[in-house]
N, C-alpha and C. Protein backbone atom coordinates (compact mmCIF):
# COMPACT_ATOMS: atom_id res chain seq x y z
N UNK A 1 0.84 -1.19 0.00
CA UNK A 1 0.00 0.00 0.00
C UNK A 1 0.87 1.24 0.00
N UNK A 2 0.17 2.55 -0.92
CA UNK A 2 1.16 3.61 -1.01
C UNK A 2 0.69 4.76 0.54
N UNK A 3 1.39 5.37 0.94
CA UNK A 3 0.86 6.13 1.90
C UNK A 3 0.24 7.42 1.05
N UNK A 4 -1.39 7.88 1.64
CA UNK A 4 -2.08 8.75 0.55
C UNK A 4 -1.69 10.06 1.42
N UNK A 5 -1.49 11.25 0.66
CA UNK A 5 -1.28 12.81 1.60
C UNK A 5 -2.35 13.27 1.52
N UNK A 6 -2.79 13.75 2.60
CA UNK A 6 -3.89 14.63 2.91
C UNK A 6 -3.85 15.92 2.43
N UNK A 7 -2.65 16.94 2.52
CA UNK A 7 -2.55 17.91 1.79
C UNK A 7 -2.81 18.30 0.73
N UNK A 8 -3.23 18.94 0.29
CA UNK A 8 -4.30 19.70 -1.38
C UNK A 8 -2.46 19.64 -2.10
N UNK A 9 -2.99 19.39 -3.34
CA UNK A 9 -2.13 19.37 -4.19
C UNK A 9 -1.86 21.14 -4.48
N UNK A 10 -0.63 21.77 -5.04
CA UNK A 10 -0.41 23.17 -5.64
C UNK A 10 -0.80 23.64 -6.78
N UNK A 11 -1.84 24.28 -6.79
CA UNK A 11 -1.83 24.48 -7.92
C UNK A 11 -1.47 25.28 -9.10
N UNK A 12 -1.33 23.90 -9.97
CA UNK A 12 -0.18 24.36 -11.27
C UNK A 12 -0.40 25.48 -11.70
N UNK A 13 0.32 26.09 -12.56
CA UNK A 13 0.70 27.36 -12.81
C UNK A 13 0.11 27.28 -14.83
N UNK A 14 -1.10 28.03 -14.78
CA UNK A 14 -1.60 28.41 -16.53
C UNK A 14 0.16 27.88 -17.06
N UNK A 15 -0.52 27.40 -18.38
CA UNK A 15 0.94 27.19 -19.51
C UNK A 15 0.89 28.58 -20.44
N UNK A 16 2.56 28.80 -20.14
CA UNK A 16 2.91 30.18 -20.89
C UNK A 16 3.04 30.91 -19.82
N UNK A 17 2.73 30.88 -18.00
CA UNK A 17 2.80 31.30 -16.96
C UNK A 17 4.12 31.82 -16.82
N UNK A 18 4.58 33.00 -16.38
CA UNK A 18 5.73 33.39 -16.10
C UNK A 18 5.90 32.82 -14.82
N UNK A 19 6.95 32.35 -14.14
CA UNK A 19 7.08 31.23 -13.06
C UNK A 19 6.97 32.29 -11.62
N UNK A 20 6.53 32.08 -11.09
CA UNK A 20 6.14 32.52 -9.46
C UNK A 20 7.60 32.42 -9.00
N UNK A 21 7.60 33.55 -8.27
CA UNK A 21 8.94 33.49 -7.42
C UNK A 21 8.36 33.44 -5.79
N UNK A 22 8.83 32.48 -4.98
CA UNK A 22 7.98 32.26 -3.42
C UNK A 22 7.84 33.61 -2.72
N UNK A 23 8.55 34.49 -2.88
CA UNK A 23 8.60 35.40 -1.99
C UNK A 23 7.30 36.34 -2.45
N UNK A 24 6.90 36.12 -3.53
CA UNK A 24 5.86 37.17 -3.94
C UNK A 24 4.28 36.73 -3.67
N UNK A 25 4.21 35.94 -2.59
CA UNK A 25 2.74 35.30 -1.97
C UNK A 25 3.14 36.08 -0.56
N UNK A 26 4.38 36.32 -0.41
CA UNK A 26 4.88 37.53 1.55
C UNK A 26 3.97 38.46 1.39
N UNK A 27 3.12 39.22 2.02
CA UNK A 27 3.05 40.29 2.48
C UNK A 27 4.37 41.28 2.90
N UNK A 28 4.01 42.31 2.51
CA UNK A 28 5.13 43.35 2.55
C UNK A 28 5.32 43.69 4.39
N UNK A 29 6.35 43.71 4.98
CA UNK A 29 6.38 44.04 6.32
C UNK A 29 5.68 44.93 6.60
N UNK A 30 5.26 44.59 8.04
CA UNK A 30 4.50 45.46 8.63
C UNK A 30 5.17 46.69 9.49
N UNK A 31 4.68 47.90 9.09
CA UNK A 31 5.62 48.92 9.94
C UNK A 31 5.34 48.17 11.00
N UNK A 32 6.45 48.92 12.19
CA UNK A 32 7.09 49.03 13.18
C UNK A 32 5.82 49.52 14.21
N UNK A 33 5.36 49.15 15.43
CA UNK A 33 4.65 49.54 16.02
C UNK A 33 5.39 50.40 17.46
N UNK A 34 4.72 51.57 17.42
CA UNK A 34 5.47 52.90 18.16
C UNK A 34 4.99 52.17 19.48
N UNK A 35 5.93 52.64 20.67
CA UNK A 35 5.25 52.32 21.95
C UNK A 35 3.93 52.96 22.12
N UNK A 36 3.51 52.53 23.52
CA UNK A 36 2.31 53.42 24.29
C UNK A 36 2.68 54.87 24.16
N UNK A 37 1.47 55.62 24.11
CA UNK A 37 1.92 56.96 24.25
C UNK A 37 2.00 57.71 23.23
N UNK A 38 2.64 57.01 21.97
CA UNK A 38 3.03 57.67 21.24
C UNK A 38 2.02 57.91 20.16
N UNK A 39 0.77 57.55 20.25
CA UNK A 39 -0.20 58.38 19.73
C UNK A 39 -0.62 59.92 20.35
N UNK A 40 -0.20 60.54 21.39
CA UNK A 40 -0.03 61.38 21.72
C UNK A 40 0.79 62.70 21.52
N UNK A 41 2.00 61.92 21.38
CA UNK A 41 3.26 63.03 20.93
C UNK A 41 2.91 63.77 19.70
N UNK A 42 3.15 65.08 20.24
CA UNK A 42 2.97 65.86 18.55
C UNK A 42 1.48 66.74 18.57
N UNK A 43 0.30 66.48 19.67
CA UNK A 43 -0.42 67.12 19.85
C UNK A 43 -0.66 68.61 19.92
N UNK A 44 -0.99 69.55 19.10
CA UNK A 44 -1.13 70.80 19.24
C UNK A 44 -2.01 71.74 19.58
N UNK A 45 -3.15 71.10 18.58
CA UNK A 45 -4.45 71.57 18.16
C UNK A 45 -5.59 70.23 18.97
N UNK A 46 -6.13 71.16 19.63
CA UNK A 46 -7.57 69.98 19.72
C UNK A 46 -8.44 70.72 20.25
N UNK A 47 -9.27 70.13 19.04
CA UNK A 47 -10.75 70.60 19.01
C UNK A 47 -11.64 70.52 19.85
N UNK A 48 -13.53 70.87 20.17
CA UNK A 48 -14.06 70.42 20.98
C UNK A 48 -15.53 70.44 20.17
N UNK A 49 -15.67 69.21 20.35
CA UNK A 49 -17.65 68.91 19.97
C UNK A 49 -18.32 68.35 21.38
N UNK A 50 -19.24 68.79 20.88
CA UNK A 50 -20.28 68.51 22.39
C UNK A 50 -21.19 67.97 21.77
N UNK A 51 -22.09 66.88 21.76
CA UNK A 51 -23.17 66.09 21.21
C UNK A 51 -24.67 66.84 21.62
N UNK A 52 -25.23 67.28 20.69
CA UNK A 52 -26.55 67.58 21.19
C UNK A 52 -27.17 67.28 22.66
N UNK A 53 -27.79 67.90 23.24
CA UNK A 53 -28.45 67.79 24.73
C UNK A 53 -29.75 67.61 24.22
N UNK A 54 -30.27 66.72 25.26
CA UNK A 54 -31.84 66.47 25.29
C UNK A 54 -32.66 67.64 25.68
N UNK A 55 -33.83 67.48 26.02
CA UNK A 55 -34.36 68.74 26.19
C UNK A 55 -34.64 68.32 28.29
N UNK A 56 -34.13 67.25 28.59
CA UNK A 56 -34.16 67.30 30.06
C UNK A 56 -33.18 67.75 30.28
N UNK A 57 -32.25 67.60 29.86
CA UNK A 57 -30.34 67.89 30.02
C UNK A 57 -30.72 69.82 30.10
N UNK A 58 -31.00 70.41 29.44
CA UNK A 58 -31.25 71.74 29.18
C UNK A 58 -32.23 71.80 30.20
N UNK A 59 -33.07 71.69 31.16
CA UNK A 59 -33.90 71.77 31.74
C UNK A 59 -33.31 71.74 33.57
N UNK A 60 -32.06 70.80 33.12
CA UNK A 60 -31.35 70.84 33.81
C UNK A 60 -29.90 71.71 33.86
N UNK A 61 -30.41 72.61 33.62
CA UNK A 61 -29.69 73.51 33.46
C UNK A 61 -28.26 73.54 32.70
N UNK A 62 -27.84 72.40 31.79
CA UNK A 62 -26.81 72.19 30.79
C UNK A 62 -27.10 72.59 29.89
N UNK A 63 -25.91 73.36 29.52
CA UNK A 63 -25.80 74.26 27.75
C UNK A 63 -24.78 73.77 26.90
N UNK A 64 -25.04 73.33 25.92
CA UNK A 64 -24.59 72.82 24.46
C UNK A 64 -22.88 73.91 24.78
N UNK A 65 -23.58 74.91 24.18
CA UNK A 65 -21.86 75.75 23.86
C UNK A 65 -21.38 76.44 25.21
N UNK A 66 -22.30 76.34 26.16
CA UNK A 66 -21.18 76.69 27.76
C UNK A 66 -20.74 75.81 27.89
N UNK A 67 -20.84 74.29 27.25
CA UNK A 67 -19.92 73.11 28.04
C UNK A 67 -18.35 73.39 26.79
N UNK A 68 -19.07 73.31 25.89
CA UNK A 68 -17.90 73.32 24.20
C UNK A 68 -16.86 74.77 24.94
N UNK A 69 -17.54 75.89 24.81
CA UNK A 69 -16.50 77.33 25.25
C UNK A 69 -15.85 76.79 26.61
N UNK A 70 -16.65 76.19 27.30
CA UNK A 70 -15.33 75.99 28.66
C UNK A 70 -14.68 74.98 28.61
N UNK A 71 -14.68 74.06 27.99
CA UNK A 71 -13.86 72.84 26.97
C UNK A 71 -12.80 73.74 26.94
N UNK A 72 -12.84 74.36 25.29
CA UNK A 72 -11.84 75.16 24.65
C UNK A 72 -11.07 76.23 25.04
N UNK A 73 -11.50 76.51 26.26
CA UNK A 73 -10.80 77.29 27.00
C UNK A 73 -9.39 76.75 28.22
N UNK A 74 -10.30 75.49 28.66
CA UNK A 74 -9.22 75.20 29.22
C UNK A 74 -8.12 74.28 28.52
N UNK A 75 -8.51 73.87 27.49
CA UNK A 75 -7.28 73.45 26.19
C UNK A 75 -6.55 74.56 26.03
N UNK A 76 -6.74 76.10 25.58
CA UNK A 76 -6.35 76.96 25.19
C UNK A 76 -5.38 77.62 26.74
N UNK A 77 -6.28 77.49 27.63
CA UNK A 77 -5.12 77.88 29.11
C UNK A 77 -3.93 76.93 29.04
N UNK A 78 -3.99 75.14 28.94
CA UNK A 78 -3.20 74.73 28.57
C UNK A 78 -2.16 74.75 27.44
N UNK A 79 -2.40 75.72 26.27
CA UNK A 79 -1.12 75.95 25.97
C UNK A 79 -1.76 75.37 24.00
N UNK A 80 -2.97 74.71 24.11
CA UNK A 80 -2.80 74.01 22.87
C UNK A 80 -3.57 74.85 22.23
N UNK A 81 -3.73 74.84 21.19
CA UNK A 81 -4.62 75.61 19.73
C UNK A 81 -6.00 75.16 19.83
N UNK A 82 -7.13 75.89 19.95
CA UNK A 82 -8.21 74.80 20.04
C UNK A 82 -9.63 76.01 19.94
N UNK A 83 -10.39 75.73 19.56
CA UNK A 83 -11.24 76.67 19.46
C UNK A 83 -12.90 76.16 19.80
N UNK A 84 -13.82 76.55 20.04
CA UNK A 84 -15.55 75.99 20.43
C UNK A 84 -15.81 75.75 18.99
N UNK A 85 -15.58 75.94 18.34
CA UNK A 85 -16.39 75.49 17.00
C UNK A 85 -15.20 75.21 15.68
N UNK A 86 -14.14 74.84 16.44
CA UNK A 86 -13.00 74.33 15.51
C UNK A 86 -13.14 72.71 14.76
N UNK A 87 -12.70 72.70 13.31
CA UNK A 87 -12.75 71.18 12.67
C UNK A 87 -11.39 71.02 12.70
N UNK A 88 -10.50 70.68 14.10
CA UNK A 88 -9.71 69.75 13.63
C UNK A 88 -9.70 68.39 13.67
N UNK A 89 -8.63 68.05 13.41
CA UNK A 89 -7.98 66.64 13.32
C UNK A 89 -7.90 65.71 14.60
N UNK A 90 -7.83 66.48 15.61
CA UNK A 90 -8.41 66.15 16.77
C UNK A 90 -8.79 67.02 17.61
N UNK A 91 -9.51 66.32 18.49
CA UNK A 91 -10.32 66.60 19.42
C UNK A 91 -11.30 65.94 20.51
N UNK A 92 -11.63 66.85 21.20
CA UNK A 92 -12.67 66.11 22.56
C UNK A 92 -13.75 65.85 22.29
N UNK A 93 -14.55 64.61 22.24
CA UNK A 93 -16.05 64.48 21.82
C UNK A 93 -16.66 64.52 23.49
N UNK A 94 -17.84 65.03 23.61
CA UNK A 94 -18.77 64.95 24.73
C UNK A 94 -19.69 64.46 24.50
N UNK A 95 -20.10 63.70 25.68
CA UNK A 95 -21.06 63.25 25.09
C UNK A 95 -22.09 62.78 26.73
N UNK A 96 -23.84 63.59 27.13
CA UNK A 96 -24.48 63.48 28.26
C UNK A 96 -25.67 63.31 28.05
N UNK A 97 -25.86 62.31 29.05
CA UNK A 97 -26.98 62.21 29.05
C UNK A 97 -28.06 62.39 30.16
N UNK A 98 -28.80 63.10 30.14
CA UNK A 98 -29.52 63.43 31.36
C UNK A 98 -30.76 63.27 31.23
N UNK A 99 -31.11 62.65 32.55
CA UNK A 99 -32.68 62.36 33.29
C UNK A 99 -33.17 63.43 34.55
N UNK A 100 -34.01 63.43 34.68
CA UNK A 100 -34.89 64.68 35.55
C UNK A 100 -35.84 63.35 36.13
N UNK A 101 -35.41 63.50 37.44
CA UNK A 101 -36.42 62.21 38.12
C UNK A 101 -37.48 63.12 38.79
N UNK A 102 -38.58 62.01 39.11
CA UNK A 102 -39.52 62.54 39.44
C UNK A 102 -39.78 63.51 40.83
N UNK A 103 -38.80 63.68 41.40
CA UNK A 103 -38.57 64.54 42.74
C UNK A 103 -37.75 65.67 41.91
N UNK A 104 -37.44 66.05 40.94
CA UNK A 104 -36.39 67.16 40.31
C UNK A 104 -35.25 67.03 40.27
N UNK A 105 -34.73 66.26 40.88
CA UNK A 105 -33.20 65.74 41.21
C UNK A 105 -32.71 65.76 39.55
N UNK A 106 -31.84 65.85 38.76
CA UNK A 106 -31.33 65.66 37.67
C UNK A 106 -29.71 64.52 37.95
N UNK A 107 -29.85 63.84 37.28
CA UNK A 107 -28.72 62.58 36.65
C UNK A 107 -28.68 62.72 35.56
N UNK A 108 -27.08 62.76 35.25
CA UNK A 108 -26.48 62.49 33.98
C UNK A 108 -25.05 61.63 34.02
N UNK A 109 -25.02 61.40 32.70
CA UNK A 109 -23.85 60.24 32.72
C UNK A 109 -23.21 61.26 31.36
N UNK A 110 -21.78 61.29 31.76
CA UNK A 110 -21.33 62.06 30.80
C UNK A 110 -20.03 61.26 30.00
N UNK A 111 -19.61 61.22 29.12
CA UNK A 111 -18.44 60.78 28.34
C UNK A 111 -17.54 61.63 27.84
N UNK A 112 -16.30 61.66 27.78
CA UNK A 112 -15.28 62.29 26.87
C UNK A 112 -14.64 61.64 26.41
N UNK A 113 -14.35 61.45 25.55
CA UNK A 113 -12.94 61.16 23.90
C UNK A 113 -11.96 62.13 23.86
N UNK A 114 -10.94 61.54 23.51
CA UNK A 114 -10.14 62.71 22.78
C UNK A 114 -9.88 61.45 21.63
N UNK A 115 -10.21 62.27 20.38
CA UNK A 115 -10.06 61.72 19.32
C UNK A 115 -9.50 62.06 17.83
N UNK A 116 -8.79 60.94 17.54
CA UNK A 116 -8.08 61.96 15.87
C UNK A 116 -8.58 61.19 14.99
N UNK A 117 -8.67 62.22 13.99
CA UNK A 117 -8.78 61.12 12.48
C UNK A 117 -7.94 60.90 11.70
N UNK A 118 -7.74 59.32 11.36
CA UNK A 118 -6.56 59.14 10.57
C UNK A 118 -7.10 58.01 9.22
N UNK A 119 -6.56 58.51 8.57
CA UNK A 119 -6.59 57.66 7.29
C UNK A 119 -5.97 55.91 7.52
N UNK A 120 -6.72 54.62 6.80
CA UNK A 120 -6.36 53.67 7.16
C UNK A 120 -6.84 52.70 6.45
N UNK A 121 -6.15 51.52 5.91
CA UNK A 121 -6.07 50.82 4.79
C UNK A 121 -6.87 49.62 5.32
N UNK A 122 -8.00 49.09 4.91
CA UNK A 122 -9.03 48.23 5.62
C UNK A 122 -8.29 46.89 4.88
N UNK A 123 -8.58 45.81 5.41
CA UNK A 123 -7.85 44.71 4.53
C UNK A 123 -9.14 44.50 3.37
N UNK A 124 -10.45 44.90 3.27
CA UNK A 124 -11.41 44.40 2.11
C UNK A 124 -11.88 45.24 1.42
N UNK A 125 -10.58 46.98 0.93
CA UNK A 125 -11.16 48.05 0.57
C UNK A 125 -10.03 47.89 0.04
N UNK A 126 -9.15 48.67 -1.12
CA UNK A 126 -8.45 49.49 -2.08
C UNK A 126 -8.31 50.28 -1.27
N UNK A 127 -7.57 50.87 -1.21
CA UNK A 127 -7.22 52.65 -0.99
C UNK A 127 -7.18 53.02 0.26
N UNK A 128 -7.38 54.07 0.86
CA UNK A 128 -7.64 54.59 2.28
C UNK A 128 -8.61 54.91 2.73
N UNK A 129 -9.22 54.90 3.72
CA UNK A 129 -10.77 55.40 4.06
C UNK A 129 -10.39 56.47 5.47
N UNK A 130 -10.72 57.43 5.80
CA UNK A 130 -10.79 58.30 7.23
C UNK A 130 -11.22 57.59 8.11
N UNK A 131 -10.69 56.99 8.79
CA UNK A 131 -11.37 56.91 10.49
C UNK A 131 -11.57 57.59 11.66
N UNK A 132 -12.60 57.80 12.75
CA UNK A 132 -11.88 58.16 14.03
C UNK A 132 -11.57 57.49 15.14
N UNK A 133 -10.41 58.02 15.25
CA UNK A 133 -9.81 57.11 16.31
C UNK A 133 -9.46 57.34 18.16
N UNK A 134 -10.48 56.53 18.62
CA UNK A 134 -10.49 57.23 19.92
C UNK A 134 -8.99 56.88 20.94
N UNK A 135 -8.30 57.85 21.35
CA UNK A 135 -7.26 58.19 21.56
C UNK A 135 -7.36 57.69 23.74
N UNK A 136 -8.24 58.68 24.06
CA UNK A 136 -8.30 58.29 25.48
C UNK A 136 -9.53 58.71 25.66
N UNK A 137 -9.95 57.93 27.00
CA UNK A 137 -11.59 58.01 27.29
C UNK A 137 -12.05 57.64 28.54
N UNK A 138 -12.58 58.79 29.06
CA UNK A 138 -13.24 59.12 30.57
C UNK A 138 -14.34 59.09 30.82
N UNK A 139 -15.30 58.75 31.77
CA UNK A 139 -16.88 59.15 32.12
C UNK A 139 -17.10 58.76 33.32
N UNK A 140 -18.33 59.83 33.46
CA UNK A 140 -18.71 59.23 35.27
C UNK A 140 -19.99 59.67 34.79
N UNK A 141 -20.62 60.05 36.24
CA UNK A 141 -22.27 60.31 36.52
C UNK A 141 -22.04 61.60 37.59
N UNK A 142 -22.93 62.64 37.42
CA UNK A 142 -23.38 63.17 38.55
C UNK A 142 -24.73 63.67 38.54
N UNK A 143 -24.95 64.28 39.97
CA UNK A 143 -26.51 64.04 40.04
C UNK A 143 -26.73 65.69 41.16
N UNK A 144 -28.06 65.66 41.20
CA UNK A 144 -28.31 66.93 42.13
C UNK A 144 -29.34 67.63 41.93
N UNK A 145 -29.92 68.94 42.08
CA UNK A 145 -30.65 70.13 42.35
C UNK A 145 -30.52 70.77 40.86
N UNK A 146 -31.53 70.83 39.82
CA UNK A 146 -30.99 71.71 38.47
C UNK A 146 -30.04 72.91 38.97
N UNK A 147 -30.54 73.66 40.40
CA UNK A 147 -29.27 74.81 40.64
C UNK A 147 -27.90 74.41 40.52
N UNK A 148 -27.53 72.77 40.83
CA UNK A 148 -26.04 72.82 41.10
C UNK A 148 -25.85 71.59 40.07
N UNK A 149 -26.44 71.03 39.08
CA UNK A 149 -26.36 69.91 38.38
C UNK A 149 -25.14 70.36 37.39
N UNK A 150 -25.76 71.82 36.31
CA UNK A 150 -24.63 71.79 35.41
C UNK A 150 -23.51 72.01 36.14
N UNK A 151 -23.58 72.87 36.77
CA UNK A 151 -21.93 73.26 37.19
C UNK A 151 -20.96 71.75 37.46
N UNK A 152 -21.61 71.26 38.30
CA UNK A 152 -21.24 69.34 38.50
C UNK A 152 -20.78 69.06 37.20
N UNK A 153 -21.25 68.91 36.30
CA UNK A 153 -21.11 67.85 35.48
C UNK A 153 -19.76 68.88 34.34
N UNK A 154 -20.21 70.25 34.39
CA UNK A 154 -18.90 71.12 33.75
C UNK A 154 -17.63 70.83 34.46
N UNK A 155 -18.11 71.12 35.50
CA UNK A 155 -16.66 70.99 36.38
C UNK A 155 -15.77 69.68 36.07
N UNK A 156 -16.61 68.30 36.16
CA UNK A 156 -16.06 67.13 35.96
C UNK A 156 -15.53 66.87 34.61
N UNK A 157 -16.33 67.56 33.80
CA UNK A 157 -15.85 67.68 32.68
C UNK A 157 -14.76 68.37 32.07
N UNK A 158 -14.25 69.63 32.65
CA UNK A 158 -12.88 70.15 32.54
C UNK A 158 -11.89 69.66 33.40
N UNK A 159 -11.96 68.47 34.46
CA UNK A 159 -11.33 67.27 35.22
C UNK A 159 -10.33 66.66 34.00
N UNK A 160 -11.65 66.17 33.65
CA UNK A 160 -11.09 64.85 32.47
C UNK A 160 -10.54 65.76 31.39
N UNK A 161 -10.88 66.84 31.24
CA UNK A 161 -9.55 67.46 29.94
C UNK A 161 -8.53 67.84 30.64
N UNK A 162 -8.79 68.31 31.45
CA UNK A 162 -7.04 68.27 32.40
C UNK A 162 -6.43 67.21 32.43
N UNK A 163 -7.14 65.88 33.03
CA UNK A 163 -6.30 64.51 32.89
C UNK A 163 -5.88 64.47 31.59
N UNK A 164 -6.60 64.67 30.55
CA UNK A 164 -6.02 63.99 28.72
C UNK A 164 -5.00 65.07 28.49
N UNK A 165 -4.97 66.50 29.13
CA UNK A 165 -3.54 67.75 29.20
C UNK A 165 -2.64 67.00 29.84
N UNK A 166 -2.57 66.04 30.53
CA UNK A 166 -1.36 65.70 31.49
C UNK A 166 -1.36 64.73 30.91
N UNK A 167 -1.82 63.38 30.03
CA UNK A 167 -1.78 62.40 29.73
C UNK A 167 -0.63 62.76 28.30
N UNK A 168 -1.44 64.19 27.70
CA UNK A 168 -0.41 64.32 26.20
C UNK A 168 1.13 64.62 26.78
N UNK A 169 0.66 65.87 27.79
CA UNK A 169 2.13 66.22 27.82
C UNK A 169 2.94 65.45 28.60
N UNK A 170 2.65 64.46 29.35
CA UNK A 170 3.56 63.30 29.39
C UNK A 170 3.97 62.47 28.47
N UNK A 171 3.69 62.26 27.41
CA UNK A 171 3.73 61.63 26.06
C UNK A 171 4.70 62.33 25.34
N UNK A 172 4.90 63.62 26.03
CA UNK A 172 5.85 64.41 24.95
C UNK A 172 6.86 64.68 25.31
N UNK A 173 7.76 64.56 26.74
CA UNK A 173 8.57 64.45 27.13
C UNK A 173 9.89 63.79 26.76
């Protein structure tokens, strides 16, 4: 008896085929992957969007562009380029959500991004497509009296851009 191989045979190469050289089935190396951090370095400019507010969130005394202007302000105290209604390349996304319970009390759950967009080669596309790419990311909850709700949730919110100010400029050292 002959021993049978399980392995798929290769298949042959069209006649008139210019002959395959092995190395040309490699994928081309893959860049070099930068440490931690180093999506950070190089930061200048960052932007600020604030996601639409509900109409409880506003009721609760949160404003769309008082959260965005005091965003961009304290980017701008820190030293970076950044403006309330700037399109850059990166920036802080916000993002809250607020409930008004039935005693008046207001809760919200808030999110921040800092995020860039970068161009990036999908493995089942041609070419490049824009992505965004979330960079670092914070959130909590706070709660209270509509008198003291926004300020809460502003305040916490220029927290976490201070942390992502100390997160870059440690990155850049």
């Amino acid at each position: 008896l002959s021993a049978v191989s399980s392995a798929p045979a290769a298949p042959a190469a069209p006649a008139g085929a210019p002959p395959v050289s092995p190395d040309a089935a490699v994928p081309p190396a893959r860049t070099p992957v930068l440490p931690p951090g180093s999506e950070l370095r190089g930061l200048t400019t960052i932007g600020t969007q604030v996601e639409e507010l509900s109409a409880q969130a506003t009721a609760c005394g949160l404003d769309q562009a008082k959260i965005r202007t005091s965003l961009a302000k304290a980017l701008a105290d820190a030293g970076f380029k950044s403006q309330p209604y700037g399109n850059e390349e990166s920036y802080v996304l916000v993002s809250v959500v607020t409930t008004r319970l039935q005693d008046g009390t207001c809760l919200s759950r808030y999110d921040a991004s800092l995020v860039a967009q970068a161009d990036a080669t999908l493995p089942y596309l041609k070419g490049a497509v824009q992505v965004e790419v979330p960079l670092l990311h914070q959130g909590g909850m706070a709660g209270g009296s509509p008198a003291v709700h926004a300020s809460a949730v502003t305040d916490a919110l220029a927290r976490i851009v201070s942390s992502f100010v100390a997160q870059v400029r440690a990155a850049n050292k």
